[in-house]
Structure formats: structure tokens, C-alpha cells
Protein backbone atom coordinates (compact mmCIF):
# COMPACT_ATOMS: atom_id res chain seq x y z
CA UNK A 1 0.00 0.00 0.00
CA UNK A 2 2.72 2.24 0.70
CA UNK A 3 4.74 1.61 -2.13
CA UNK A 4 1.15 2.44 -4.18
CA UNK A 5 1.17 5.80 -2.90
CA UNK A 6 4.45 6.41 -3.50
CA UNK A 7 4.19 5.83 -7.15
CA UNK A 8 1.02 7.71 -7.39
CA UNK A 9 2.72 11.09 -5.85
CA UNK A 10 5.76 10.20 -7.99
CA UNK A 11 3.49 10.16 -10.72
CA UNK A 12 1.80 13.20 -10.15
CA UNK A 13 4.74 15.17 -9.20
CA UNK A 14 6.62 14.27 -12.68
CA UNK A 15 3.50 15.08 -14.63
CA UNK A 16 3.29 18.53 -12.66
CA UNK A 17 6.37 19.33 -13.18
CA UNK A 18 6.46 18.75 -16.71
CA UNK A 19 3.52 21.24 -17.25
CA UNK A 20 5.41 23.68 -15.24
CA UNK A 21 8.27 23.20 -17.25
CA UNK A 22 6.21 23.55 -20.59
CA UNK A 23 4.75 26.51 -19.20
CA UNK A 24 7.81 28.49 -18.31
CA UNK A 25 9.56 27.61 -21.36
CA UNK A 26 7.03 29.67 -23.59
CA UNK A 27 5.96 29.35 -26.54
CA UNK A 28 7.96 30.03 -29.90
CA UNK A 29 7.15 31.47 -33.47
CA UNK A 30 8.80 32.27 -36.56
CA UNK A 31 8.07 35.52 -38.41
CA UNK A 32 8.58 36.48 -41.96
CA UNK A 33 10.98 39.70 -42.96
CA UNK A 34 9.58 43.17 -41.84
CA UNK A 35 7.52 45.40 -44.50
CA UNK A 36 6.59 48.53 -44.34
CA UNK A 37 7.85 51.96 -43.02
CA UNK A 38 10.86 53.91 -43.10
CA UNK A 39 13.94 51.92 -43.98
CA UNK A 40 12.52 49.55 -46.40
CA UNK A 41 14.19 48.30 -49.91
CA UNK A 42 12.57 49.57 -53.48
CA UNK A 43 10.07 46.51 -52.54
CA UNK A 44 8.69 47.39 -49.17
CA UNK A 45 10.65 45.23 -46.74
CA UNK A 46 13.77 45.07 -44.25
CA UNK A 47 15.81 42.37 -45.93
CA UNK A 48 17.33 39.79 -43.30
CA UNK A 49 14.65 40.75 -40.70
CA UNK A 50 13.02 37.32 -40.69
CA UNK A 51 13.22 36.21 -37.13
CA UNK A 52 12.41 33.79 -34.07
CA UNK A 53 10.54 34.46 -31.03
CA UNK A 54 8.99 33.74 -28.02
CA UNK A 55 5.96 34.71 -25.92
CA UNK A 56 5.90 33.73 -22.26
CA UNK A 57 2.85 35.12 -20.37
CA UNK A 58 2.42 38.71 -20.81
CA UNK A 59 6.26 39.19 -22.64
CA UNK A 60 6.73 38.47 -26.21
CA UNK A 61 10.95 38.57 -27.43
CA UNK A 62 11.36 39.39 -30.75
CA UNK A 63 13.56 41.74 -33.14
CA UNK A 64 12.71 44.95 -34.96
CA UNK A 65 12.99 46.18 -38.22
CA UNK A 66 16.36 47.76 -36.95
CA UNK A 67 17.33 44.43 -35.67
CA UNK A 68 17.38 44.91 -32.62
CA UNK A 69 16.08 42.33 -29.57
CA UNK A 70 13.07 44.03 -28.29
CA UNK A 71 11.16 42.94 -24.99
CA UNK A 72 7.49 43.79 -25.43
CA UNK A 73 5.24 44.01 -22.19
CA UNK A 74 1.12 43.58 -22.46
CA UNK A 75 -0.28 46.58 -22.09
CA UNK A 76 -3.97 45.96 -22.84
CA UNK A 77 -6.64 44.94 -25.59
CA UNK A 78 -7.10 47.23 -28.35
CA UNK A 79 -10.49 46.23 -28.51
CA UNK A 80 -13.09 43.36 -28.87
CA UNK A 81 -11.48 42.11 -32.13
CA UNK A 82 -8.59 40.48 -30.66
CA UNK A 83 -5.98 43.12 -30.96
CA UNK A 84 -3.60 43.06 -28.00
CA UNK A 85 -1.12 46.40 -27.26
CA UNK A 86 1.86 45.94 -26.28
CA UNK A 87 5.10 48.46 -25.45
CA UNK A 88 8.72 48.64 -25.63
CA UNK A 89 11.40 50.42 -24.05
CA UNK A 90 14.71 50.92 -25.98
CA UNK A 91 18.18 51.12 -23.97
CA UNK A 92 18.16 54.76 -25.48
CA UNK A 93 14.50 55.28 -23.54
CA UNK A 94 12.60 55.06 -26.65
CA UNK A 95 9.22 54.15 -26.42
CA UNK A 96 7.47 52.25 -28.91
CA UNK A 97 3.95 50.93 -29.14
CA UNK A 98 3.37 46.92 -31.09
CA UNK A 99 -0.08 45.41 -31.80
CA UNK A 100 -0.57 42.04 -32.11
CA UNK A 101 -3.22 40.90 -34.14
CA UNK A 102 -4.37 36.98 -33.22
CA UNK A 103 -8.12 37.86 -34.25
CA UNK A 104 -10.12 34.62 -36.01
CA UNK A 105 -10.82 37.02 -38.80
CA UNK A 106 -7.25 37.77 -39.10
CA UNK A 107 -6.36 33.53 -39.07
CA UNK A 108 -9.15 33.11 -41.76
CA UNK A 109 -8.14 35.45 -44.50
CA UNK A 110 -3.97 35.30 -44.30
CA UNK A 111 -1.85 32.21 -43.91
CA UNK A 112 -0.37 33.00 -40.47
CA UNK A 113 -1.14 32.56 -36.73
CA UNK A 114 -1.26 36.60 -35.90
CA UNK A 115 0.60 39.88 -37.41
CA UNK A 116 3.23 42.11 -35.34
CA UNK A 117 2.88 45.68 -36.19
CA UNK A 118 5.27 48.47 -34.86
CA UNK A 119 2.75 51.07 -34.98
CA UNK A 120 3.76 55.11 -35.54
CA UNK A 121 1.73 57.94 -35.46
CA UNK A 122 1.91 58.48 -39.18
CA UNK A 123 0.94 55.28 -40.99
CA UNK A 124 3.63 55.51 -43.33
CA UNK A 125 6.16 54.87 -41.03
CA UNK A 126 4.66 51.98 -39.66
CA UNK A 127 5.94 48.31 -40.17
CA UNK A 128 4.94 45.00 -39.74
CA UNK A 129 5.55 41.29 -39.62
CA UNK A 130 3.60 37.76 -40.40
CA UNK A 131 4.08 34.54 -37.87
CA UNK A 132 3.46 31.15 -36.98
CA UNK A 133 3.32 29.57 -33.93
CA UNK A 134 6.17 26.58 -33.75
């Protein structure tokens, strides 16, 4: 009996932490080049900007346009439509203000999981990137 409940917490314990090791890990995707905005080629996009991140809770890594490694922190929904706000600090003490757009519209129409855009206040400056979840 003893060595039953042994195994049992062993058992439960592993599987526990395995989701907590799953959890804290985070989850990775893999976005095309950059488009858009100030910067860009004759075509439209930041050449060489393709990149790998991660999202863990309310933090998503990625890089910019510039290629730099940018932390993002949640900041809020944009609205009902599944647009989440996220912002940036710079080591310089830029700010800069992302959307992420994971809307089911958004999944049905386009090829990828949800759109990264680096928003500015005049559109034209504004970029943005196309991902997948890994």
C-alpha cells in the first residue's frame, strides 16, 4: 500500500512538473521579414529581418525592423477584435507601441497565426511582420 502511494505522488509530481516546465519555457514562433515603413528596400521590406521568437505570459521577445532584440510588455486589448497592445522600451528610452493581431478574422483570411505591427503615429512609417506559432 505504501509503495502504491508512493508511485502515485511520484506520478503526479513528474506530470506537474512537466507542465510547469512547458509553461515556463514559452511558446515560440517564426516571423517572416519586416515590411513597411521607413527603412525599407525599393520593394517594401527590411531584408534579413526574418526572425524567431517567443511569448511567455504577458512578454513576447522578438527583433525589430532595426534588428534589434526588443522585450514587449502587455499593455492591454485594443479592442473586442482580438488586438492586444503591447510596449517597448529601448536602452536609449525610446518608447514604442506593437499590436498584435491573433483575431479569427485575421487567421481566416492570411496564412499566419497573428501579425506584429510596430505602430507610428503616421501610418507611413509603420511596419509589420507575419508569424506562426512553432
Amino acid at each position: 500500500m505504501i509503495i502504491r502511494i508512493f508511485n502515485t505522488k511520484s506520478i503526479v509530481m513528474c506530470l506537474f512538473l512537466i507542465l510547469l516546465g512547458k509553461v515556463a519555457i514559452g511558446q515560440t514562433f517564426i516571423c517572416k521579414d519586416w515590411e513597411g515603413g521607413m527603412g525599407a528596400n525599393e520593394n517594401g521590406v527590411f531584408e534579413g529581418t526574418m526572425m524567431i521568437g517567443e511569448k511567455n505570459g504577458n512578454t513576447i521577445k522578438i527583433r525589430n525592423a532595426d534588428k534589434d532584440n526588443v522585450i514587449l510588455n502587455y499593455i492591454g486589448k485594443y479592442n473586442s477584435t482580438g488586438v492586444s497592445l503591447y510596449q517597448s522600451l529601448s536602452s536609449n528610452n525610446h518608447i514604442s507601441i506593437y499590436a498584435k493581431n491573433e483575431s479569427s478574422l485575421y487567421k481566416s483570411i492570411t496564412l499566419y497565426d497573428f501579425e506584429i505591427i510596430h505602430l507610428s503615429l503616421v501610418s507611413r512609417y509603420s511596419s509589420e511582420t507575419q508569424c506562426n506559432y512553432q
